[in-house]
PDB file of N, CA and C in Angstrom:
ATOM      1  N   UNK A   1       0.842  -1.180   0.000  1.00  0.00           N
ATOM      2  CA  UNK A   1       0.000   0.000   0.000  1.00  0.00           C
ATOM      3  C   UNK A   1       0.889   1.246   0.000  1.00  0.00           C
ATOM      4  N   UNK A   2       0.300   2.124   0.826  1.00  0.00           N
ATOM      5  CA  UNK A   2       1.468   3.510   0.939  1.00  0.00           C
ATOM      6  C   UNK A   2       2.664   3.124   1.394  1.00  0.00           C
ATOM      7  N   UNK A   3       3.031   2.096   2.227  1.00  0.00           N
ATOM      8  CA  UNK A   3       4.248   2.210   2.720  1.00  0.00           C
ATOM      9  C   UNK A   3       5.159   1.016   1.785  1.00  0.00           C
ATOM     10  N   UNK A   4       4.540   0.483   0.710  1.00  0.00           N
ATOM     11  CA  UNK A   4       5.582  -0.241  -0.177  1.00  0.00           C
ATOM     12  C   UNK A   4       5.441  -1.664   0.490  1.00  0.00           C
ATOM     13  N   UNK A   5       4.532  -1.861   0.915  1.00  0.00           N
ATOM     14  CA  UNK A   5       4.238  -3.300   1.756  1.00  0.00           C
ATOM     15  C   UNK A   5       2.550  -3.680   2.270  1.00  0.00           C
ATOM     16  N   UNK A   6       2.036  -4.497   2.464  1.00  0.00           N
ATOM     17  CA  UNK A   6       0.768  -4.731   2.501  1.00  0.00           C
ATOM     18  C   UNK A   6       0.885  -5.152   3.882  1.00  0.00           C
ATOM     19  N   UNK A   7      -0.448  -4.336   4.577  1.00  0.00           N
ATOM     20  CA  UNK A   7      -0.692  -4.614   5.948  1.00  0.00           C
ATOM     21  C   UNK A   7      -0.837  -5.957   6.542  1.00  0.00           C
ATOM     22  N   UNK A   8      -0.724  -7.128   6.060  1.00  0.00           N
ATOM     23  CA  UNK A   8      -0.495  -8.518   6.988  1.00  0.00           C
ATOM     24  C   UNK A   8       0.844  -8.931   6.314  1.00  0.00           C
ATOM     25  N   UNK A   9       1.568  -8.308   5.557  1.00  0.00           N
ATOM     26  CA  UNK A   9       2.795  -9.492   5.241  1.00  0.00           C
ATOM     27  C   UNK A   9       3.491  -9.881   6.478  1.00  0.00           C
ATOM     28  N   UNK A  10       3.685 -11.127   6.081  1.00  0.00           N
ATOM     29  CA  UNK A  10       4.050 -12.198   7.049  1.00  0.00           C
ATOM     30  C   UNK A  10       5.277 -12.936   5.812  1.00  0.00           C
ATOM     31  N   UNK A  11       6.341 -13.730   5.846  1.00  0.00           N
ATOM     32  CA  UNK A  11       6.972 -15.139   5.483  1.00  0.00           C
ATOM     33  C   UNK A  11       6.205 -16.157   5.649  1.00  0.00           C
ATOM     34  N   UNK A  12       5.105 -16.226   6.222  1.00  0.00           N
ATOM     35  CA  UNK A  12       4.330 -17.982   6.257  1.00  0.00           C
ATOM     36  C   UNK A  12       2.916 -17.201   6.312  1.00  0.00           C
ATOM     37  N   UNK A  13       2.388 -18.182   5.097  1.00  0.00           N
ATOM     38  CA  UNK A  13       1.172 -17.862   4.692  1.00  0.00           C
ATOM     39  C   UNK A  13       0.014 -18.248   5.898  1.00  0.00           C
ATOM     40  N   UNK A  14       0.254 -18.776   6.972  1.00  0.00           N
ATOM     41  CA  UNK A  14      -0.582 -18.788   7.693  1.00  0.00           C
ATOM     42  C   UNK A  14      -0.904 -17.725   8.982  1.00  0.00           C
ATOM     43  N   UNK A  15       0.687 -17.200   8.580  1.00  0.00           N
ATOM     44  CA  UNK A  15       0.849 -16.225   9.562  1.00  0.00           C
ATOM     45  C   UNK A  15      -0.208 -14.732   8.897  1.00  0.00           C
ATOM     46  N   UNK A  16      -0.086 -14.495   7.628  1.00  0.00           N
ATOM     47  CA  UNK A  16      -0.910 -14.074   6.773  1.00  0.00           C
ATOM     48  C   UNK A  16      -2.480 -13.780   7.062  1.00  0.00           C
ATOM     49  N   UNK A  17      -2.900 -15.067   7.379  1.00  0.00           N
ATOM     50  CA  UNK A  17      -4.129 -15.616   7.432  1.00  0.00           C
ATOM     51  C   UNK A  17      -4.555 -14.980   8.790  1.00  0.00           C
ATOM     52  N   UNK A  18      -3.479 -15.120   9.491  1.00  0.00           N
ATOM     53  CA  UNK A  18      -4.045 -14.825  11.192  1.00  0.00           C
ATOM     54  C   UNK A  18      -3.643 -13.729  11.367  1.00  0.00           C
ATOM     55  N   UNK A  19      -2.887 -12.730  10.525  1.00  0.00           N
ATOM     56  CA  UNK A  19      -2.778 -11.384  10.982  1.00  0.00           C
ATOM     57  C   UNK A  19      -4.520 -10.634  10.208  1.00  0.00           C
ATOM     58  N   UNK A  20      -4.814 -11.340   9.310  1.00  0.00           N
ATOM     59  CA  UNK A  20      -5.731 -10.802   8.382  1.00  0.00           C
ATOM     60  C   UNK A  20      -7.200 -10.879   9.577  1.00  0.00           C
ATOM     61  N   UNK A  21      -7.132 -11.969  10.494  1.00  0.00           N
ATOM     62  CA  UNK A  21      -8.355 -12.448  11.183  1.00  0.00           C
ATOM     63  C   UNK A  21      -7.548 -11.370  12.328  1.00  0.00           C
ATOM     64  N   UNK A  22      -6.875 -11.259  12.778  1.00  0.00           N
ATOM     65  CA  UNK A  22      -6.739 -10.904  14.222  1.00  0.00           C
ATOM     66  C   UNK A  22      -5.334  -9.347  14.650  1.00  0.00           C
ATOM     67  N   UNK A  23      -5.059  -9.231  13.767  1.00  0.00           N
ATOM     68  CA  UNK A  23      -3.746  -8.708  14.204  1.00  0.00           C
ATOM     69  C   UNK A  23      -4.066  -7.308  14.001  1.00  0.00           C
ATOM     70  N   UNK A  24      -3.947  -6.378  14.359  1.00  0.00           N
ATOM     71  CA  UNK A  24      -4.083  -4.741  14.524  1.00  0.00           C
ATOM     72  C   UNK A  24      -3.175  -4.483  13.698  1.00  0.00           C
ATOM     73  N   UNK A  25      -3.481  -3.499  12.992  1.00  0.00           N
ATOM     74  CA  UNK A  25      -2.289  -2.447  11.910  1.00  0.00           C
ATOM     75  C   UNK A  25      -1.199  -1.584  12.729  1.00  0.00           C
ATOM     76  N   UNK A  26      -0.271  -1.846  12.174  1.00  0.00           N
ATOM     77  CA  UNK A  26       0.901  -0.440  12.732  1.00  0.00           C
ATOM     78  C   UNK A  26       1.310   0.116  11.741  1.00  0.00           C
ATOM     79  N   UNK A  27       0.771   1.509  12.075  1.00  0.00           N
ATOM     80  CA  UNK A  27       1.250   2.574  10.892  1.00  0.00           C
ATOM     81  C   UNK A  27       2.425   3.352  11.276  1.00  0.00           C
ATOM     82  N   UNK A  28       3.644   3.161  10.557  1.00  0.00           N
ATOM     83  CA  UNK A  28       4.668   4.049  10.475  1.00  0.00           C
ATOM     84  C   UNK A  28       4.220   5.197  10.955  1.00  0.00           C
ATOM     85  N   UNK A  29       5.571   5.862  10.844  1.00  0.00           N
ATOM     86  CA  UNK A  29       5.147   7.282  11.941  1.00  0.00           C
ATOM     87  C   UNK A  29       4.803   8.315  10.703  1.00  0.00           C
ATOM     88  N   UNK A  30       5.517   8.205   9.882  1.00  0.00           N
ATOM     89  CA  UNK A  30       5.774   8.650   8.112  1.00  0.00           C
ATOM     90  C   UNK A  30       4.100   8.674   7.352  1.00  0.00           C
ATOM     91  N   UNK A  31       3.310   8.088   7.983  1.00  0.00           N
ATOM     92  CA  UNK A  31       1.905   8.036   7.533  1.00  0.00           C
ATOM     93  C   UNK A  31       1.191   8.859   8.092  1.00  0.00           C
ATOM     94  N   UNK A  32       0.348   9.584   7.260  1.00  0.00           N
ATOM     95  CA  UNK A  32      -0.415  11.052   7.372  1.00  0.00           C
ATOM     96  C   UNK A  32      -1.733  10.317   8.337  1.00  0.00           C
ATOM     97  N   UNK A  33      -2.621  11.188   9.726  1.00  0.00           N
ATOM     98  CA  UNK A  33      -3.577  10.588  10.282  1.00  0.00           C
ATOM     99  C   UNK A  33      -4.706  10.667   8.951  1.00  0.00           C
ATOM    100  N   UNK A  34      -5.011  11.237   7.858  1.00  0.00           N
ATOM    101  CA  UNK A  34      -5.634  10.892   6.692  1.00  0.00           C
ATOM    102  C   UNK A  34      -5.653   9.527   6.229  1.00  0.00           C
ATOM    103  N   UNK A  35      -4.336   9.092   5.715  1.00  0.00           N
ATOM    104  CA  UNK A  35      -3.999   7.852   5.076  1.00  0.00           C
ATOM    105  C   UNK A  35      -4.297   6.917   5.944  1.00  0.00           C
ATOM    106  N   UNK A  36      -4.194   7.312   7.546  1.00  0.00           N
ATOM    107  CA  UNK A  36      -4.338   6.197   7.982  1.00  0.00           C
ATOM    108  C   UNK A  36      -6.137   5.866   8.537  1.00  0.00           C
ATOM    109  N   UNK A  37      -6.527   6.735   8.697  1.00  0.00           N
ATOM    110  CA  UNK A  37      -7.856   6.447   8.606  1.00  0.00           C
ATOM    111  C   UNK A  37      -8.603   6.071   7.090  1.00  0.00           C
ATOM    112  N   UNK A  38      -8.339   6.556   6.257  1.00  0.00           N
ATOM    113  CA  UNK A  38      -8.522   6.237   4.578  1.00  0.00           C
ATOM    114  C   UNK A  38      -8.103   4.459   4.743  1.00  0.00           C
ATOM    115  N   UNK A  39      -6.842   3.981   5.250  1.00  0.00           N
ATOM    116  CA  UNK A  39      -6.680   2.725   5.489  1.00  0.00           C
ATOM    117  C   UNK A  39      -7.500   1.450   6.483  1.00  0.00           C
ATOM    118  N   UNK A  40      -7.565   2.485   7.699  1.00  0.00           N
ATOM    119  CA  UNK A  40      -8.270   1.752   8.469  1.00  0.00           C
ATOM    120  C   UNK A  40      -9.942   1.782   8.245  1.00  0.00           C
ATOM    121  N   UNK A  41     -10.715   2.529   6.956  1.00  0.00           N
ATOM    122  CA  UNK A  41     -11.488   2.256   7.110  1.00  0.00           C
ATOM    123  C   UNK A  41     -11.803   1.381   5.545  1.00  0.00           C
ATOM    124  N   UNK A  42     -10.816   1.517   4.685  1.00  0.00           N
ATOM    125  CA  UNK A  42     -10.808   0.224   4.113  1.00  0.00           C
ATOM    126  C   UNK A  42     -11.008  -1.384   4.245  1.00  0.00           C
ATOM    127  N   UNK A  43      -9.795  -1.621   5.299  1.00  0.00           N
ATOM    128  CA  UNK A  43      -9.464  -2.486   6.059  1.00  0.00           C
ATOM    129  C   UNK A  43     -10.636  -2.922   7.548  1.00  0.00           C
ATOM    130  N   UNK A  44     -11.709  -2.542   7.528  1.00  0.00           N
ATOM    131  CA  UNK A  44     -12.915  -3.107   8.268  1.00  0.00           C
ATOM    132  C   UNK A  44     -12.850  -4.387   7.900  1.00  0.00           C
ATOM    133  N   UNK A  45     -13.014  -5.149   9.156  1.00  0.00           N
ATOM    134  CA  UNK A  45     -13.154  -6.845   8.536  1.00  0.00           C
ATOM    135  C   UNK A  45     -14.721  -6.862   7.971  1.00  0.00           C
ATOM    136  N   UNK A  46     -15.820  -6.551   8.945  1.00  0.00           N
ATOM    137  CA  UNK A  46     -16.538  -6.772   8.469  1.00  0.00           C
ATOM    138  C   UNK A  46     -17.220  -5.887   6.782  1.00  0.00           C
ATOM    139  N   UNK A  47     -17.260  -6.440   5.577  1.00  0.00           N
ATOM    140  CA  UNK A  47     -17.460  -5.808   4.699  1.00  0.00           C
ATOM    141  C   UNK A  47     -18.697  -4.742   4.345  1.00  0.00           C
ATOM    142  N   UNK A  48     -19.565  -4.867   5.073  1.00  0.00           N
ATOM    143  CA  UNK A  48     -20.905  -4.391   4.933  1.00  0.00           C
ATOM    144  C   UNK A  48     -20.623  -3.060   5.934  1.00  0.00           C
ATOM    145  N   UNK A  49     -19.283  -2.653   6.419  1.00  0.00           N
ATOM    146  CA  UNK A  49     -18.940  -1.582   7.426  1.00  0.00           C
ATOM    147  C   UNK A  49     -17.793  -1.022   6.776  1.00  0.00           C
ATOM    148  N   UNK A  50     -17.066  -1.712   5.602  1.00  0.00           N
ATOM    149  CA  UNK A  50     -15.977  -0.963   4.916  1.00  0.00           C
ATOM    150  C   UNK A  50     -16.533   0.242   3.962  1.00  0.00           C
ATOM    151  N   UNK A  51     -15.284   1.139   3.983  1.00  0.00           N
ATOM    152  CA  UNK A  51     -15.587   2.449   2.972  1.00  0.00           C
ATOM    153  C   UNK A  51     -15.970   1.853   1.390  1.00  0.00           C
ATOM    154  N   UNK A  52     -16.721   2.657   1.000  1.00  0.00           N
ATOM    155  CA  UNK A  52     -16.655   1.955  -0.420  1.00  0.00           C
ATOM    156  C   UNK A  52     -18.450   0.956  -0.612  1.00  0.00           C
ATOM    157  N   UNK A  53     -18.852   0.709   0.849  1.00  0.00           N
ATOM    158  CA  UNK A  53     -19.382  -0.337   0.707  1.00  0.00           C
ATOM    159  C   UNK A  53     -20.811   0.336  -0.219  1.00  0.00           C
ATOM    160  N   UNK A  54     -21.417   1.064   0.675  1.00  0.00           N
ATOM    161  CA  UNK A  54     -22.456   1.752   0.312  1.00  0.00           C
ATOM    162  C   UNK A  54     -22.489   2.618  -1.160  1.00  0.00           C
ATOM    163  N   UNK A  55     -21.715   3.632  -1.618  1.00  0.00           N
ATOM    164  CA  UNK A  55     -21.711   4.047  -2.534  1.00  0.00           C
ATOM    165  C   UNK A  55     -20.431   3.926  -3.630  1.00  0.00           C
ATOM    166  N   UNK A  56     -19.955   2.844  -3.326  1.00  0.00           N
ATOM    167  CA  UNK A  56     -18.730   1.950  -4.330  1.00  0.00           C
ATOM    168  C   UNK A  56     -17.594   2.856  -4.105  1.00  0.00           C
ATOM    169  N   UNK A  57     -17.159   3.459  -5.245  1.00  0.00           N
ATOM    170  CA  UNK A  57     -15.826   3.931  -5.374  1.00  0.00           C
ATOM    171  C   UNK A  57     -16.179   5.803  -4.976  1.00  0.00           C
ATOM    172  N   UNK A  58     -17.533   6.102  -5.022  1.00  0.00           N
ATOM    173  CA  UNK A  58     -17.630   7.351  -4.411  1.00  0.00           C
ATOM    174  C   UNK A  58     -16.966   7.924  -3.156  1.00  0.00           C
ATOM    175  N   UNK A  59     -17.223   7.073  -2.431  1.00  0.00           N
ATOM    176  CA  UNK A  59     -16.916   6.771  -1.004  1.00  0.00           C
ATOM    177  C   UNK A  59     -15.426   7.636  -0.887  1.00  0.00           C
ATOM    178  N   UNK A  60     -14.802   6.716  -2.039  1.00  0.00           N
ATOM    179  CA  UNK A  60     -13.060   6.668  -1.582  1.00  0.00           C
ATOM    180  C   UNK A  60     -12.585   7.934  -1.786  1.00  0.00           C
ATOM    181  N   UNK A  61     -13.796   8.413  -2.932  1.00  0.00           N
ATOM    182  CA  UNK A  61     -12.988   9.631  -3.714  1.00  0.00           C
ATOM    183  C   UNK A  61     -13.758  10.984  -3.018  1.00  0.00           C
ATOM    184  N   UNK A  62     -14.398  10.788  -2.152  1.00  0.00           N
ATOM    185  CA  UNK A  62     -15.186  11.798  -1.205  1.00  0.00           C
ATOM    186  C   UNK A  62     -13.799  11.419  -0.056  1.00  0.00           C
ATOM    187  N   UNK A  63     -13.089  10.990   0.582  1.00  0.00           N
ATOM    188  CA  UNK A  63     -12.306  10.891   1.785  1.00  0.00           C
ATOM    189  C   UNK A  63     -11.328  11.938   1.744  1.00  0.00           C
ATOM    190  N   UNK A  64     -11.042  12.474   2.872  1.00  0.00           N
ATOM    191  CA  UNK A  64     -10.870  13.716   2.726  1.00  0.00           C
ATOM    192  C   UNK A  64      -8.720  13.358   2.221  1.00  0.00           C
ATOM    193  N   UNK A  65      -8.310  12.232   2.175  1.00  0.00           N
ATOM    194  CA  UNK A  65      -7.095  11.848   1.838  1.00  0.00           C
ATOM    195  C   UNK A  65      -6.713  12.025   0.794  1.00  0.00           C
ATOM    196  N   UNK A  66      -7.983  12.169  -0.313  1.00  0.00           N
ATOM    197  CA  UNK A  66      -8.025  12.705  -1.614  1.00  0.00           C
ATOM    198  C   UNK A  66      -8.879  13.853  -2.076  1.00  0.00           C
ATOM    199  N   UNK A  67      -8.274  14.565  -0.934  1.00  0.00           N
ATOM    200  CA  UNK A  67      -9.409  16.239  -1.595  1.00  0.00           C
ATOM    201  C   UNK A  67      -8.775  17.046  -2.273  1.00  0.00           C
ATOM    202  N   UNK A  68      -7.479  16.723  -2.865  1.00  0.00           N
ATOM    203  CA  UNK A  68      -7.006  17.307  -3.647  1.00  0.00           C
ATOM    204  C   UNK A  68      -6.848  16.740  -5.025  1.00  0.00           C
ATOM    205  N   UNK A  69      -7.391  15.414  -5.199  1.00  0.00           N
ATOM    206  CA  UNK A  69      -7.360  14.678  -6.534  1.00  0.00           C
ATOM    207  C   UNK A  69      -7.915  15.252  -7.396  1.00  0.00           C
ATOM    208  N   UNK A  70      -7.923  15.775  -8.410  1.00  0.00           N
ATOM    209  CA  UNK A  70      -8.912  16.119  -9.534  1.00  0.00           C
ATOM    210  C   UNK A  70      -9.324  14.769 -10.482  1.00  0.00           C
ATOM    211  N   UNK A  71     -10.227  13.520  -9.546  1.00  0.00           N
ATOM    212  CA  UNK A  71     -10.221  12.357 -10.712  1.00  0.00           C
ATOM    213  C   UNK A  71     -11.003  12.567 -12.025  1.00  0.00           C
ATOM    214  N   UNK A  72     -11.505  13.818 -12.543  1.00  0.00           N
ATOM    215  CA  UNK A  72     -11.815  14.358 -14.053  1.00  0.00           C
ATOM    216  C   UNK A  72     -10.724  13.823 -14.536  1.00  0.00           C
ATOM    217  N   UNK A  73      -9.615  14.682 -14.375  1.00  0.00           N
ATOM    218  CA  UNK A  73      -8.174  15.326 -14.413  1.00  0.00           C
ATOM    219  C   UNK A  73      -7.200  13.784 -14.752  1.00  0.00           C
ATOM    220  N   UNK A  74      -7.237  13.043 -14.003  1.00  0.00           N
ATOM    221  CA  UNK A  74      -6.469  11.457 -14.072  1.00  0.00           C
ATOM    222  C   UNK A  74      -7.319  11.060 -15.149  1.00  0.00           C
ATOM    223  N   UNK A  75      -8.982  10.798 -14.857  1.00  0.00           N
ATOM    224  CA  UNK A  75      -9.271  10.013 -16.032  1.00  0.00           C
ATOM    225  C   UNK A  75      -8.779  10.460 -17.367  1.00  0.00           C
ATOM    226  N   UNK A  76      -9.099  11.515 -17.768  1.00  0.00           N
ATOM    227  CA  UNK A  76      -8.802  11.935 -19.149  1.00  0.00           C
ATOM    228  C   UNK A  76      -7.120  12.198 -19.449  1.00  0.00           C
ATOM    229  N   UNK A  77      -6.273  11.780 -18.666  1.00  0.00           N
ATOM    230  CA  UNK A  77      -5.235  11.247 -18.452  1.00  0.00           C
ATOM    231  C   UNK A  77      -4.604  12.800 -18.894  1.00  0.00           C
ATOM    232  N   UNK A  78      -5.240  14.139 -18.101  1.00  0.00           N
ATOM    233  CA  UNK A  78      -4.998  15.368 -18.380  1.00  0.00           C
ATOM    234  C   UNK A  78      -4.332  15.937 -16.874  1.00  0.00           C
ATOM    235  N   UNK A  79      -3.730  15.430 -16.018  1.00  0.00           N
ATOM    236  CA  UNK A  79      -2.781  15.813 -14.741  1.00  0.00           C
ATOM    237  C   UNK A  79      -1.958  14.558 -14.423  1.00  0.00           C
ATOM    238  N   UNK A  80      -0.683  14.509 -13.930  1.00  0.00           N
ATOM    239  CA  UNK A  80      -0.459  13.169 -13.296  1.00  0.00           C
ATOM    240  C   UNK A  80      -1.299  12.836 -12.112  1.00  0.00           C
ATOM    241  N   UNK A  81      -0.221  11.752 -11.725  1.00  0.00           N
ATOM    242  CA  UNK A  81      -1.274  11.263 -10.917  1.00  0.00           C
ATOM    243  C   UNK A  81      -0.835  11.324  -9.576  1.00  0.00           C
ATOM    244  N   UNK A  82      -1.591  11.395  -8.220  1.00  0.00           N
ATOM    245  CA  UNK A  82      -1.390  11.857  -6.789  1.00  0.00           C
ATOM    246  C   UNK A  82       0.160  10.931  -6.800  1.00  0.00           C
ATOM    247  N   UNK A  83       1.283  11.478  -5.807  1.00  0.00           N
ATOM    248  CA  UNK A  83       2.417  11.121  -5.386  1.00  0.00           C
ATOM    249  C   UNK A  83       2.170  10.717  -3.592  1.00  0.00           C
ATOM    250  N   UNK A  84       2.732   9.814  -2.996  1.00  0.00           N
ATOM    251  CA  UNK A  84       2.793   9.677  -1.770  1.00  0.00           C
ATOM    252  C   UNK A  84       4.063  10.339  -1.626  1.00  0.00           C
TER     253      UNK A  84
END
């Protein structure tokens, strides 16, 4: 994700499995309290409580982590694109 690594990597895929069921996120210090709420409310286990759920991809692009995106601007491939 933002930090160049995905929130359960583990070396053993079971370890994977059980950080995914049980293990709390640690966000670098380097991570904006935006990104990390934008993350943590991705990352809801239960799905019917994740961002996104209710109004799909609106959701993501209403969060205030991207209030500076112009996604007009990306689609028509007329600005680059956001930098972390």
């Amino acid at each position: 994700m933002i930090t160049g690594f995905p929130p359960f990597h583990d070396k053993s895929n079971m370890n994977i499995y059980n950080n995914i069921i049980n293990a709390e996120i640690e966000y670098p210090r380097r991570i904006s309290s935006q990104a990390q709420d934008l993350i943590r409310k991705l990352l809801v286990r239960d799905p019917s409580q994740r961002l996104g759920h209710v109004n799909g991809a609106q959701d993501l692009k209403n969060h205030k982590w991207f209030q500076t995106v112009n996604f007009d601007n990306i689609f028509s491939q007329t600005s680059p694109c956001p930098t972390m």
